[in-house]
N, C-alpha and C. Protein backbone atom coordinates (compact mmCIF):
# COMPACT_ATOMS: atom_id res chain seq x y z
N UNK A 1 29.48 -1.38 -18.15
CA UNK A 1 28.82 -1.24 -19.42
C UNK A 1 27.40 -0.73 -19.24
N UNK A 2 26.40 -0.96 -17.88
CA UNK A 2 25.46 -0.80 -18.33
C UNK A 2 25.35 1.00 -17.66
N UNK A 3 26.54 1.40 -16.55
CA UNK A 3 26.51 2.55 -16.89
C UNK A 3 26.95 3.30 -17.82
N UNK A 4 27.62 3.10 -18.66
CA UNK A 4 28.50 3.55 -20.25
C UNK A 4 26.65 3.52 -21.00
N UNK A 5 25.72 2.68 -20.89
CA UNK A 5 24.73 2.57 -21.64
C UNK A 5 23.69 3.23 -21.48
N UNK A 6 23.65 3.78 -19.97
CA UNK A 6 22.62 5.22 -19.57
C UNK A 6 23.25 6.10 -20.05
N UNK A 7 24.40 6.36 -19.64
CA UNK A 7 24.78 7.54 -20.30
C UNK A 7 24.85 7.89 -21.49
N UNK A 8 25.06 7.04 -22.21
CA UNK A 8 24.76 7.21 -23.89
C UNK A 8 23.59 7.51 -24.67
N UNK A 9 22.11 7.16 -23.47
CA UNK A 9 20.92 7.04 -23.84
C UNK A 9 21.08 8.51 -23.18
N UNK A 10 21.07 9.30 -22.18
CA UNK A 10 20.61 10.07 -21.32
C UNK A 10 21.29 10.83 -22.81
N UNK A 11 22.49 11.41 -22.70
CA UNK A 11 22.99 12.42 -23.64
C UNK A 11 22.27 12.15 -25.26
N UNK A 12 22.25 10.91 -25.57
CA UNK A 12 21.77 11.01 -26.75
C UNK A 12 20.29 11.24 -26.86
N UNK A 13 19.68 11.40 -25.87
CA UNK A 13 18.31 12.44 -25.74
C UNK A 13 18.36 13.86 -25.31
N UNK A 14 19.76 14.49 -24.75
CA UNK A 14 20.06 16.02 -24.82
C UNK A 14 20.37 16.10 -26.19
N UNK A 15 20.86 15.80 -26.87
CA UNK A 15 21.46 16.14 -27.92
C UNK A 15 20.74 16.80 -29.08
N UNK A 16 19.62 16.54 -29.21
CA UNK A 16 18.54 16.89 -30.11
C UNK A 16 18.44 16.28 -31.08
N UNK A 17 17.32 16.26 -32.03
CA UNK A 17 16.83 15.38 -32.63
C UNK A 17 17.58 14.51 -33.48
N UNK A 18 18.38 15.30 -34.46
CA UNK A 18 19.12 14.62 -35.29
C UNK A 18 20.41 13.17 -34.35
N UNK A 19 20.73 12.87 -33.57
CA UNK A 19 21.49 12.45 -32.63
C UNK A 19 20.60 11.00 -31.83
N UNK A 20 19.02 10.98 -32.11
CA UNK A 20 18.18 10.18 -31.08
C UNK A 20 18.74 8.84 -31.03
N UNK A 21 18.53 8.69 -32.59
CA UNK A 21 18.27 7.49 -33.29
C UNK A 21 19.78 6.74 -33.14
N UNK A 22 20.61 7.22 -33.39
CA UNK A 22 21.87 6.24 -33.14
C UNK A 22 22.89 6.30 -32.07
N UNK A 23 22.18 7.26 -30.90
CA UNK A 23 22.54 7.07 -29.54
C UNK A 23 21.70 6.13 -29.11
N UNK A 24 20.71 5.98 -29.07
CA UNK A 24 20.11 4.84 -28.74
C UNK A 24 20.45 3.51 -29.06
N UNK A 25 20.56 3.39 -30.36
CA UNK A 25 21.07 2.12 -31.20
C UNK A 25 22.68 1.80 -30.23
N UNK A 26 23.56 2.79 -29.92
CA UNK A 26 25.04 2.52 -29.03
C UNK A 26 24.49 2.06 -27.85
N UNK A 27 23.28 3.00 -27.19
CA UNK A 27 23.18 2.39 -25.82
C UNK A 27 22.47 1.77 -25.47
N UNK A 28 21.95 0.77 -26.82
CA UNK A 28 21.20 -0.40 -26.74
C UNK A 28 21.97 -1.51 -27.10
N UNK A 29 23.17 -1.09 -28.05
CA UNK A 29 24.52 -2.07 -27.95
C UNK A 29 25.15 -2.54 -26.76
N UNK A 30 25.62 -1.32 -25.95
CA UNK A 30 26.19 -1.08 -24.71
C UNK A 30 25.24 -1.95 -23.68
N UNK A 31 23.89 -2.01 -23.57
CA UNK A 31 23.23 -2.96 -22.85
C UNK A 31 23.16 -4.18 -23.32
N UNK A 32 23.59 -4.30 -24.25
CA UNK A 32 23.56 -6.07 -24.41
C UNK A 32 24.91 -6.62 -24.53
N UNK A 33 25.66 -5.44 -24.50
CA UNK A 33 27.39 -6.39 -24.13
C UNK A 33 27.26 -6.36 -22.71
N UNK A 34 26.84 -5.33 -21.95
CA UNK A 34 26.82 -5.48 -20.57
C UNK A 34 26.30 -7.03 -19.94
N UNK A 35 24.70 -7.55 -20.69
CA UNK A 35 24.57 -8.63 -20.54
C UNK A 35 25.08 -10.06 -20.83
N UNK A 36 25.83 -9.66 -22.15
CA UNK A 36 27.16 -10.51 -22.61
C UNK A 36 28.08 -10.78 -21.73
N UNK A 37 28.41 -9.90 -20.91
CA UNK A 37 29.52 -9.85 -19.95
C UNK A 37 29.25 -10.89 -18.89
N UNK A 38 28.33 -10.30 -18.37
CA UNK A 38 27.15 -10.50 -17.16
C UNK A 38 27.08 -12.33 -17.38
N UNK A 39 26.73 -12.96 -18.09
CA UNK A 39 26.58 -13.82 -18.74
C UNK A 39 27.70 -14.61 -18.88
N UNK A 40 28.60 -14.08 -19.11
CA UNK A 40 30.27 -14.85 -19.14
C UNK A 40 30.34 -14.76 -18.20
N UNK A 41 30.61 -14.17 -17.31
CA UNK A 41 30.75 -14.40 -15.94
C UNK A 41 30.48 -14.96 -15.24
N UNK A 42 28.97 -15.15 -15.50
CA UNK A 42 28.16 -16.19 -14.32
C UNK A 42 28.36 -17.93 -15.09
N UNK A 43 28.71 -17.40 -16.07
CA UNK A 43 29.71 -18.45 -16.63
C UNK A 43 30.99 -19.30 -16.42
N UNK A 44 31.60 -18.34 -16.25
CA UNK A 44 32.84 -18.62 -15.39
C UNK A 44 32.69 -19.09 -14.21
N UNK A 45 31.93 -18.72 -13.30
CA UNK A 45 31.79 -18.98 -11.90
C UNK A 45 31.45 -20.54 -11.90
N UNK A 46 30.63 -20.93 -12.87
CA UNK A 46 29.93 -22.12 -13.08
C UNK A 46 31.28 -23.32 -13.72
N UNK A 47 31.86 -22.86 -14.01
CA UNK A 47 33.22 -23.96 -15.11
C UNK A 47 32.99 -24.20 -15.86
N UNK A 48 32.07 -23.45 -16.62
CA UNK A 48 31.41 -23.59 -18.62
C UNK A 48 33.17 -22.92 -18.73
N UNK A 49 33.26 -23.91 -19.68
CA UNK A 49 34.55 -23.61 -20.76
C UNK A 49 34.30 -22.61 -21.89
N UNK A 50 33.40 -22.52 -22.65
CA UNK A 50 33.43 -21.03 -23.11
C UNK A 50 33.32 -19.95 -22.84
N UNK A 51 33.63 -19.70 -21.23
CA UNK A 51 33.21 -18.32 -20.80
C UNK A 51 35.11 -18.22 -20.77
N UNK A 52 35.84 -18.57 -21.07
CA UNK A 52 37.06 -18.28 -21.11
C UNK A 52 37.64 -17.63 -22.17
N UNK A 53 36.97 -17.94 -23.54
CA UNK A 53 36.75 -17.38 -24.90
C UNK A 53 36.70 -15.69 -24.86
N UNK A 54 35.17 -16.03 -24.47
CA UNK A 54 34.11 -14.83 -24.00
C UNK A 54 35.27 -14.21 -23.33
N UNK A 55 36.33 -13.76 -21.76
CA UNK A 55 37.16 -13.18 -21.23
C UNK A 55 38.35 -12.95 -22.51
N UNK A 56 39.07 -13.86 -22.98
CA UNK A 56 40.16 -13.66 -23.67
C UNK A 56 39.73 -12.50 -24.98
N UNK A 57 38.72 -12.49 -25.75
CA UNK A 57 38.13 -11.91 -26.98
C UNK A 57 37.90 -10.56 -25.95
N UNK A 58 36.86 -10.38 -24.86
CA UNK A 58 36.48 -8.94 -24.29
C UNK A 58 38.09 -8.14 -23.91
N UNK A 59 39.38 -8.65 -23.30
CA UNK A 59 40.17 -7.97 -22.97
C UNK A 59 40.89 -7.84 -24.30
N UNK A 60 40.86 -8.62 -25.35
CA UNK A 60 41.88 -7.91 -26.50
C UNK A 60 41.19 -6.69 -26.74
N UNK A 61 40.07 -6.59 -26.88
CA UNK A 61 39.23 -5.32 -27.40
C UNK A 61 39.37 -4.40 -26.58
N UNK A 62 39.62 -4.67 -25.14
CA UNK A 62 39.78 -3.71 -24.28
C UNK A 62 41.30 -3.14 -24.68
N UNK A 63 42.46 -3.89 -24.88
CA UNK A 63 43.71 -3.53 -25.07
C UNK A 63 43.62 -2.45 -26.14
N UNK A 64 43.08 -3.21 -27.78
CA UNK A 64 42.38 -2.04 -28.48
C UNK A 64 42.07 -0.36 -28.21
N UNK A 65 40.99 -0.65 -27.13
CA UNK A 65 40.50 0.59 -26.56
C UNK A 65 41.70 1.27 -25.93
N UNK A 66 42.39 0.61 -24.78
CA UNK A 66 43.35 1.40 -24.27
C UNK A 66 44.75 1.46 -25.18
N UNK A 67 44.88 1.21 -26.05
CA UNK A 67 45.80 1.75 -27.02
C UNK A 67 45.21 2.97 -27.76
N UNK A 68 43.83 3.06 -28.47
CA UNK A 68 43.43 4.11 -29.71
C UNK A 68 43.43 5.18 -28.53
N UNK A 69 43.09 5.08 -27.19
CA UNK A 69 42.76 6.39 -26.17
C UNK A 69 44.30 6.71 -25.81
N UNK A 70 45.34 5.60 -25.75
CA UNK A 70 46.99 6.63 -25.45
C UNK A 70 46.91 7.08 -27.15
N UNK A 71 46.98 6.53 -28.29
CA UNK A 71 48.00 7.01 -29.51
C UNK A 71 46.77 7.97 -29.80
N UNK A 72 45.78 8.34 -29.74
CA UNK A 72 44.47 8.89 -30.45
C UNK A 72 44.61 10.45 -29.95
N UNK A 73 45.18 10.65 -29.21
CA UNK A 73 45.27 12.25 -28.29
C UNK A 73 44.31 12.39 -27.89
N UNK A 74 43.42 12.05 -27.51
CA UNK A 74 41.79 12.26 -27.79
C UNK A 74 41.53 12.07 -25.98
N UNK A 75 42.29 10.70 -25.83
CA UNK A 75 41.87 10.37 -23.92
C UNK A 75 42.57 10.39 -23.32
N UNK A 76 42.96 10.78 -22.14
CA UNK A 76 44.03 10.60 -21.29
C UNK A 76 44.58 9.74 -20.88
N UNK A 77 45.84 9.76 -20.77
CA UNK A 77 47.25 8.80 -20.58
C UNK A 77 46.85 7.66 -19.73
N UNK A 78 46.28 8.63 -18.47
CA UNK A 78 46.07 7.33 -17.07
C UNK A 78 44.75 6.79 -17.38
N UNK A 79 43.85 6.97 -17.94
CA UNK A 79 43.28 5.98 -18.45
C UNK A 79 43.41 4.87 -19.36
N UNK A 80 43.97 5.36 -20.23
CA UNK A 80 44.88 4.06 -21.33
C UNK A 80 45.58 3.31 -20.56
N UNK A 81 46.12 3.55 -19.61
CA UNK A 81 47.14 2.75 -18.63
C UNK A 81 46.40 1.74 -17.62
N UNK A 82 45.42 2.05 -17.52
CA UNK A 82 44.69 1.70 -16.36
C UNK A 82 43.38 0.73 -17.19
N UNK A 83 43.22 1.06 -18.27
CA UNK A 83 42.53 0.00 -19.60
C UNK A 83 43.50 -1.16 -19.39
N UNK A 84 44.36 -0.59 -19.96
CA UNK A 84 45.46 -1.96 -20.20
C UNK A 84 45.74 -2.74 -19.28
N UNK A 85 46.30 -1.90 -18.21
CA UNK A 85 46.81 -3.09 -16.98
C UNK A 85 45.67 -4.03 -16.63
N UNK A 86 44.26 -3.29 -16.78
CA UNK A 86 43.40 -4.35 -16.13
C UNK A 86 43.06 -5.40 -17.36
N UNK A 87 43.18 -5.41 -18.32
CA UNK A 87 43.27 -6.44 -19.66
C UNK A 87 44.48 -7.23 -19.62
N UNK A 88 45.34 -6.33 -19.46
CA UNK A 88 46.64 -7.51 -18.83
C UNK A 88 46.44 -8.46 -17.65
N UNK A 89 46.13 -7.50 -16.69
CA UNK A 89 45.83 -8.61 -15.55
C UNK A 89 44.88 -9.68 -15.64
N UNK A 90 43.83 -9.46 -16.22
CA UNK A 90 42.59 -10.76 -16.79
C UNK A 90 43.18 -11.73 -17.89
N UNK A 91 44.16 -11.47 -18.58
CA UNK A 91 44.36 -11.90 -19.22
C UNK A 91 45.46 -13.26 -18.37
N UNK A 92 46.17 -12.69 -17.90
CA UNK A 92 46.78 -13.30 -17.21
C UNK A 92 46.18 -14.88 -16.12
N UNK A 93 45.34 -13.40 -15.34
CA UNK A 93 44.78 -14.99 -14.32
C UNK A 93 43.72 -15.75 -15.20
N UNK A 94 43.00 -15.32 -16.05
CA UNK A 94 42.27 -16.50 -17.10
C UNK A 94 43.09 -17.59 -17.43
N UNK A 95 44.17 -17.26 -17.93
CA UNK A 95 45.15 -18.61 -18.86
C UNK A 95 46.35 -18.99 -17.67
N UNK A 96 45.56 -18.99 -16.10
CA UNK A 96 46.67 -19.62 -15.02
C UNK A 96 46.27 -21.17 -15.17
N UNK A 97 46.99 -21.85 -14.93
CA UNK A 97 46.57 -23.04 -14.47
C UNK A 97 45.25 -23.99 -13.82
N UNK A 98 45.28 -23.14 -12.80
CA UNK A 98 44.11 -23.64 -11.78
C UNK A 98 42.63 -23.29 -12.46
N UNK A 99 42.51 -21.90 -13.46
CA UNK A 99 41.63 -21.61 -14.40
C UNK A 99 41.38 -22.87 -15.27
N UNK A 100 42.57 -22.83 -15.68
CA UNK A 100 41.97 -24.11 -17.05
C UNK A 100 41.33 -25.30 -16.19
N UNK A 101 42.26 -25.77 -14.98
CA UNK A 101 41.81 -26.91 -14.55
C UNK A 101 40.22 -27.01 -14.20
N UNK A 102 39.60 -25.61 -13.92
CA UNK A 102 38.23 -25.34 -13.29
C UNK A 102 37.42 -25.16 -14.07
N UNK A 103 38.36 -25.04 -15.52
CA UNK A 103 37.33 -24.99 -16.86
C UNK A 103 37.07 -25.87 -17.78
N UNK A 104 38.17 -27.08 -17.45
CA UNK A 104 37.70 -28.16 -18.17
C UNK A 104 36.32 -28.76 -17.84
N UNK A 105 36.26 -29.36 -18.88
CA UNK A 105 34.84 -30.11 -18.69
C UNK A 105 34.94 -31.63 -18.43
N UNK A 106 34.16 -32.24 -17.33
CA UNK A 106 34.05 -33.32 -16.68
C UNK A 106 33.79 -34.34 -17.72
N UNK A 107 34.47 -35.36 -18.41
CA UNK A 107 34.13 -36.43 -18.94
C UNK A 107 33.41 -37.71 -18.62
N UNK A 108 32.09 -38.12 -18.57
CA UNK A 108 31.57 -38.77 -17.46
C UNK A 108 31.62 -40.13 -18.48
């Protein structure tokens, strides 16, 4: 994400004027999901139980993405494929067993 977020800034300053203002606004979006991410993660690592949320909600959207890029004509095949499988696969080892067990929270 936070390279998806230079690049959005870099081009949306080729682009010329009319274009500044809401390439920036995307790749100032794009940097704060990056930190969203970033954030769930170091989440996860830790056994906070809502960073499992945070994973399950980011890969549906990803499935999203790699569906509108196969049916959209717009992106290529092996990328939609390669969206998905890796949203499938997260999806998967998030809701294994040993996940939940590492994500419950300690009742003291």
């Amino acid at each position: 994400m936070l390279v998806i977020a230079a690049w959005v800034a870099i081009s949306a300053l080729g682009d010329g004027p009319q274009h500044v203002a809401g390439g920036l606004f995307l790749a100032a979006l794009a940097a704060g999901s990056a930190f969203f991410l970033l954030q769930a993660g170091r989440a996860m690592l830790d056994g906070r139980s809502w960073s499992r949320a945070a994973a399950v909600v980011w890969q549906v959207l990803q499935l999203g993405v790699a569906a509108g890029t196969f049916n959209g004509g717009e992106g290529p095949v092996w990328l939609a494929l390669i969206l998905a499988a890796l949203a499938v696969t997260v999806l998967v080892l998030v809701l294994r067993r040993s996940v939940t067990v590492w994500l419950r929270p300690e009742v003291e």
